[in-house]
C-alpha atoms as a PDB file:
ATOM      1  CA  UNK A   1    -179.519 180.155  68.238  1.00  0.00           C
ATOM      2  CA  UNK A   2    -178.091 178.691  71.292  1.00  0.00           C
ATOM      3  CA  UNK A   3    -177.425 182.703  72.695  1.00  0.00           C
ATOM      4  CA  UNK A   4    -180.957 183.038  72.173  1.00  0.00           C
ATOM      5  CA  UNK A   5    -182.716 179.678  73.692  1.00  0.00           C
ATOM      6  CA  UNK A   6    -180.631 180.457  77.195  1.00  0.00           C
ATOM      7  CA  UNK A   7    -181.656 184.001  77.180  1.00  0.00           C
ATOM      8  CA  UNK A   8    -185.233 182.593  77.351  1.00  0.00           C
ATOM      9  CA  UNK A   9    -184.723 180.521  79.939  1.00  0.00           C
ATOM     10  CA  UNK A  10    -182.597 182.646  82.072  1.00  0.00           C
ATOM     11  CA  UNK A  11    -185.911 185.691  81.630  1.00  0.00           C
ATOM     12  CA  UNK A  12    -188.077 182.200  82.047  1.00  0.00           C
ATOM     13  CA  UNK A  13    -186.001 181.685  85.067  1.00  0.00           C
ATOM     14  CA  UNK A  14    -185.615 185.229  86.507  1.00  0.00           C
ATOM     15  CA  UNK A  15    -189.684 185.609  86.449  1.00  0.00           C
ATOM     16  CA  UNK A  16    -190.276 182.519  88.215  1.00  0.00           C
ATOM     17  CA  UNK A  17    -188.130 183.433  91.121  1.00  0.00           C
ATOM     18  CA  UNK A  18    -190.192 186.779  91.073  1.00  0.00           C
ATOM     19  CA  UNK A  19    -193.099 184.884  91.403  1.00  0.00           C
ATOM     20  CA  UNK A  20    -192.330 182.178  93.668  1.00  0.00           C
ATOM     21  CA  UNK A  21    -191.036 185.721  95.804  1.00  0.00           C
ATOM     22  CA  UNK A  22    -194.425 187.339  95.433  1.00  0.00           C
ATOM     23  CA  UNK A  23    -196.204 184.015  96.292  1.00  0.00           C
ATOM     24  CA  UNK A  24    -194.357 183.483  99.036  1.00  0.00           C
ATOM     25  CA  UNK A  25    -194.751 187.089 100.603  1.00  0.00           C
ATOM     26  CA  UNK A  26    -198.511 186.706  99.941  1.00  0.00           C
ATOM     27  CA  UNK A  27    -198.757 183.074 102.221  1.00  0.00           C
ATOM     28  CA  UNK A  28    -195.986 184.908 104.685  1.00  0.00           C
ATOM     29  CA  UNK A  29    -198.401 187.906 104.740  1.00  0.00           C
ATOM     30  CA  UNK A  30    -201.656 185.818 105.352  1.00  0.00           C
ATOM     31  CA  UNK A  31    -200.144 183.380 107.739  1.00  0.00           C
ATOM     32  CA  UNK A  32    -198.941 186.475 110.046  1.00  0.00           C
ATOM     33  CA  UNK A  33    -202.299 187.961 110.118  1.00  0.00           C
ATOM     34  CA  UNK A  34    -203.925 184.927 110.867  1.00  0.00           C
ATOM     35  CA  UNK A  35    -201.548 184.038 113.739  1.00  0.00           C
ATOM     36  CA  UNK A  36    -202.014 187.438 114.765  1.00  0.00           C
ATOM     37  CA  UNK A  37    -205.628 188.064 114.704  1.00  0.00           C
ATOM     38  CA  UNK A  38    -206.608 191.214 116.786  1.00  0.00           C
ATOM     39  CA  UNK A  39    -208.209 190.237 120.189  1.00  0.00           C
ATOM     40  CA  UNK A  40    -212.255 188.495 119.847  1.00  0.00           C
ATOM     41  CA  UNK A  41    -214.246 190.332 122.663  1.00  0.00           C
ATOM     42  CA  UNK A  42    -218.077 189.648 122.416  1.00  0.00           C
ATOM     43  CA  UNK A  43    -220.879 188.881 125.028  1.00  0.00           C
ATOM     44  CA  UNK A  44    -221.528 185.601 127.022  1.00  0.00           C
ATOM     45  CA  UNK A  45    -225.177 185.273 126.798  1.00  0.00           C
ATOM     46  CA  UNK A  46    -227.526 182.369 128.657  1.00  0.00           C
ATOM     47  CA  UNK A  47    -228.275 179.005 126.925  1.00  0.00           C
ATOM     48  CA  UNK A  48    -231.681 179.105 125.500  1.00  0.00           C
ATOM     49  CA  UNK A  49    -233.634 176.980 127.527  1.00  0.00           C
ATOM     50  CA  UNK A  50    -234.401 174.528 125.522  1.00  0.00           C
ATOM     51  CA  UNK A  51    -231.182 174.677 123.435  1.00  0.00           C
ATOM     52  CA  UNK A  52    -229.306 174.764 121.702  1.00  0.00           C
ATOM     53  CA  UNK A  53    -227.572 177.959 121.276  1.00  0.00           C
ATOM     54  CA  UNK A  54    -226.886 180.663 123.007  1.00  0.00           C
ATOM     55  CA  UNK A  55    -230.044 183.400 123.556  1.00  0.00           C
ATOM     56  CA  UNK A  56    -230.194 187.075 124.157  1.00  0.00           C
ATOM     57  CA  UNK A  57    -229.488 187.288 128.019  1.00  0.00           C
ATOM     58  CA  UNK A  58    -226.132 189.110 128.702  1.00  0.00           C
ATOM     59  CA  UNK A  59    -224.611 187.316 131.829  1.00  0.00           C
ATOM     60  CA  UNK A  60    -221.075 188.390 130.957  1.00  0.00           C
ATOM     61  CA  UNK A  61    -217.799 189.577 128.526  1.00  0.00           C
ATOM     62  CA  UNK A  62    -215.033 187.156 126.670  1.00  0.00           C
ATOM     63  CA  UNK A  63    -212.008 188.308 124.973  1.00  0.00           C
ATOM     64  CA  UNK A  64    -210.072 185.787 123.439  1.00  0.00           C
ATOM     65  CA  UNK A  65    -206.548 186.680 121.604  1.00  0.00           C
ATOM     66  CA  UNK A  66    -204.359 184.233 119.850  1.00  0.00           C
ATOM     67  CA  UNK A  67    -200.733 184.721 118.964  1.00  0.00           C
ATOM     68  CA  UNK A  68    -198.242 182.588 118.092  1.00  0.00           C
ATOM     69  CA  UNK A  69    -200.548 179.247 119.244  1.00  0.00           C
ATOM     70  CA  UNK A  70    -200.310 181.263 122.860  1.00  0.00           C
ATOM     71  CA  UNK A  71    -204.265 181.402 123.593  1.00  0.00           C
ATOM     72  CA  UNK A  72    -205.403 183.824 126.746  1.00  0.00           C
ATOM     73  CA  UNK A  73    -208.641 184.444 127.648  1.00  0.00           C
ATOM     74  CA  UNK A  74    -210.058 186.834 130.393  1.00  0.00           C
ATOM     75  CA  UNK A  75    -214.011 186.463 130.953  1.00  0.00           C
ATOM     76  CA  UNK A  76    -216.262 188.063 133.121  1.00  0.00           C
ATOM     77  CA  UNK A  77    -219.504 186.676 134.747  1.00  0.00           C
ATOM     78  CA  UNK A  78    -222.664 189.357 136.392  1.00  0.00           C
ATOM     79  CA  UNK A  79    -224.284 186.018 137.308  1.00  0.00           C
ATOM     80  CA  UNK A  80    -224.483 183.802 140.006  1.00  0.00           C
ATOM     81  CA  UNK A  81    -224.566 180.324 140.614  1.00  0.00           C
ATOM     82  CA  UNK A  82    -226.275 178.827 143.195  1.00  0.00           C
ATOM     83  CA  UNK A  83    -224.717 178.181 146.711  1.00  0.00           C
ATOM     84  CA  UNK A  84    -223.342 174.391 146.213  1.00  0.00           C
ATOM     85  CA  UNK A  85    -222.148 174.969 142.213  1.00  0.00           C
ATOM     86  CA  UNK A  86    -219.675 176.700 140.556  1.00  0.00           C
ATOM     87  CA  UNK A  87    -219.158 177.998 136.792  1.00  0.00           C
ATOM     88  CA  UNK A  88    -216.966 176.331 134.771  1.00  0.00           C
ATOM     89  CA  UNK A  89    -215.790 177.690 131.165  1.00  0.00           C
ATOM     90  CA  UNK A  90    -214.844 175.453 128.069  1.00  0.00           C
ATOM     91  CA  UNK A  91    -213.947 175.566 124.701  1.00  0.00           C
ATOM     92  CA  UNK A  92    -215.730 173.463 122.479  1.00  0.00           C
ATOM     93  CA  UNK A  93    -215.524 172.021 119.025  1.00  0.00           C
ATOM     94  CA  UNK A  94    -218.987 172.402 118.221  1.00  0.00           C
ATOM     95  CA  UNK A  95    -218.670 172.144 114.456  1.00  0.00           C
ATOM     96  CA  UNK A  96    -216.186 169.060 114.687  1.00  0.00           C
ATOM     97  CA  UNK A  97    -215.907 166.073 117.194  1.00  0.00           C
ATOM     98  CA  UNK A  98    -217.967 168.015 120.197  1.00  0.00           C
ATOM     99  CA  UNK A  99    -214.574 168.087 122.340  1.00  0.00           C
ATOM    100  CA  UNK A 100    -214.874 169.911 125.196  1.00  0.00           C
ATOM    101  CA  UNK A 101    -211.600 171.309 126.387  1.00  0.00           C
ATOM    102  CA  UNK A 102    -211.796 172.659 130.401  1.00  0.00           C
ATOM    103  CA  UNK A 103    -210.425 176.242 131.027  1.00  0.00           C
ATOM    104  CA  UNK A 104    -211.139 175.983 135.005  1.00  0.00           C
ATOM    105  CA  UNK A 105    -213.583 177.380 137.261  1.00  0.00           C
ATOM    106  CA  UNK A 106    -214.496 181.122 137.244  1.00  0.00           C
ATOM    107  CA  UNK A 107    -213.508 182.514 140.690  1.00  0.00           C
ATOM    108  CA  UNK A 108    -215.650 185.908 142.064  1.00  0.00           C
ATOM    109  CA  UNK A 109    -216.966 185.597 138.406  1.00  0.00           C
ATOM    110  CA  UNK A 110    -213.536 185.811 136.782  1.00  0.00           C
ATOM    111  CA  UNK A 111    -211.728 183.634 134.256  1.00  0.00           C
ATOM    112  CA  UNK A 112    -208.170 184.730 133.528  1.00  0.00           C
ATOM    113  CA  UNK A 113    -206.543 181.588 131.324  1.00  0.00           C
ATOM    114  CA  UNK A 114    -203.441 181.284 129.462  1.00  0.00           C
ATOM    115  CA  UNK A 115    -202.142 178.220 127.488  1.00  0.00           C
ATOM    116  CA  UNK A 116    -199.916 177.065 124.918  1.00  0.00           C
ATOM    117  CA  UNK A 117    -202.436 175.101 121.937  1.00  0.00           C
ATOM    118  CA  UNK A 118    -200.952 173.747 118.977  1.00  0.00           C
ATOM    119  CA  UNK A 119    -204.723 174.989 117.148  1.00  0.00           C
ATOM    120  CA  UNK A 120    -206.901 177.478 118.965  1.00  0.00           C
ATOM    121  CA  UNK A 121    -208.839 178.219 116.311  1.00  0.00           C
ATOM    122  CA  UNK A 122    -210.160 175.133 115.586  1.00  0.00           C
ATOM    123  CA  UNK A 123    -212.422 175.502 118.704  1.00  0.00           C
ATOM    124  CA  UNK A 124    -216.115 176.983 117.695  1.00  0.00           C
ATOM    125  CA  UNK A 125    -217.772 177.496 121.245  1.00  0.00           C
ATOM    126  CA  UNK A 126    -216.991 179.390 124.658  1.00  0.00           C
ATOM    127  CA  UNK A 127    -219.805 177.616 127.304  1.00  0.00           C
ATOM    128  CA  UNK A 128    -220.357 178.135 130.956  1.00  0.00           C
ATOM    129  CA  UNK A 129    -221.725 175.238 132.734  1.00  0.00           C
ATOM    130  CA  UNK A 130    -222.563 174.718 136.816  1.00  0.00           C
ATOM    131  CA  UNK A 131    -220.871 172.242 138.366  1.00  0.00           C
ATOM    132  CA  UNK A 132    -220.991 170.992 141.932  1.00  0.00           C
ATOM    133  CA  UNK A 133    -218.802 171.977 143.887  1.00  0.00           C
ATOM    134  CA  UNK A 134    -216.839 168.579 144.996  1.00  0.00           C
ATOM    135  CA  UNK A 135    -217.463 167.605 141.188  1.00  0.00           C
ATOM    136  CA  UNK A 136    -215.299 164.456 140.180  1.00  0.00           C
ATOM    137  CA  UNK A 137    -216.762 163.838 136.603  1.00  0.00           C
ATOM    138  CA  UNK A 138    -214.554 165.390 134.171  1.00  0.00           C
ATOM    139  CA  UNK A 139    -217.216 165.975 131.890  1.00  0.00           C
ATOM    140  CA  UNK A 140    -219.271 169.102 130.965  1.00  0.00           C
ATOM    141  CA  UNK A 141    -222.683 169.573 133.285  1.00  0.00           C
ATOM    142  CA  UNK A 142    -225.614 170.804 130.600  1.00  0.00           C
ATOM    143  CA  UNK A 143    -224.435 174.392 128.973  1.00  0.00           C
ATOM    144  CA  UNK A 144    -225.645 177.591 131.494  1.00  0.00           C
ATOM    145  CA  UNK A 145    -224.200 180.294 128.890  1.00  0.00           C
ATOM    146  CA  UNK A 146    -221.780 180.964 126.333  1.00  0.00           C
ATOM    147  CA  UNK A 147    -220.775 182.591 123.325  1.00  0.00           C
ATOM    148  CA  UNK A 148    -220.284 181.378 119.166  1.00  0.00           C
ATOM    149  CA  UNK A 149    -216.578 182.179 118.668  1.00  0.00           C
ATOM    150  CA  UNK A 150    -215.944 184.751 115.664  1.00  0.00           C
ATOM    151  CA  UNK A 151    -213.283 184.021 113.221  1.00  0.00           C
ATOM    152  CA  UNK A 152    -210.673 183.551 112.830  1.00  0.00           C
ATOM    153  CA  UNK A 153    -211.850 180.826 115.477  1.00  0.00           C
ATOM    154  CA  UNK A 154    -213.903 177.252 114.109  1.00  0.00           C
ATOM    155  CA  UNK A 155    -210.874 177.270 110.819  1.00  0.00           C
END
């Protein structure tokens, strides 16, 4: 009888280690695919006016890609802003506490960022605001353009 009970447990054992293996594999598999979503390219439009939200105005392109908490983002702006502003892009956690992270000011109507993030996707929101040009407040002027991040961005 004894034979018989440790037989059982050692199959018992055996197909628990199979599935703790298959489990495992399955998170692995996820996790890698999330970390290394496929570049998000998509239109910056114009702020409705009023906002909020984003309206049907092209004014430029984003791609943002995400690998291994290494964010880079290249953006492209057709518009102008007037002679004594500048653009300025952000990420934002619009679903969350409203932080507003600054990526720097677009120069000739380019943005080319990278950074190290511990959480990229948590962000929700690409925005374009116009700043003045000697601008010491470190906060976000009202929101010229942007774009709703796809996911795997706003997890």
């Amino acid at each position: 009888m004894k034979q018989g009970v440790l037989m059982s447990k050692s199959k018992f054992s055996l197909f628990g280690l199979a599935l703790s293996a298959i489990i495992m594999v399955s998170i692995t598999s996820s996790l890698h695919s999330f970390i290394s979503a496929e570049p998000v390219v998509m239109d910056i439009n114009k702020a409705k006016d009023p906002g909020p939200g984003f309206g049907t105005e092209k004014i430029g392109t984003l791609s943002i890609d995400a690998k291994n908490n290494t964010i880079v983002i290249n953006a492209n702006l057709t518009a102008t802003p007037k002679a004594d502003k500048a653009f300025e892009a952000w990420l934002v956690d619009a679903d969350g506490s409203n932080y507003k992270l600054s990526l720097g000011a677009f120069n000739g109507g380019q943005l080319n960022v990278s950074e190290n993030m511990v959480n990229p996707y948590t962000y929700t929101q690409f925005i374009v605001t116009e700043e003045p040009l000697s601008d010491t407040d470190p906060n976000a002027a009202g929101t010229y353009g942007g774009a709703e991040l796809q996911p795997p961005f706003g997890q």
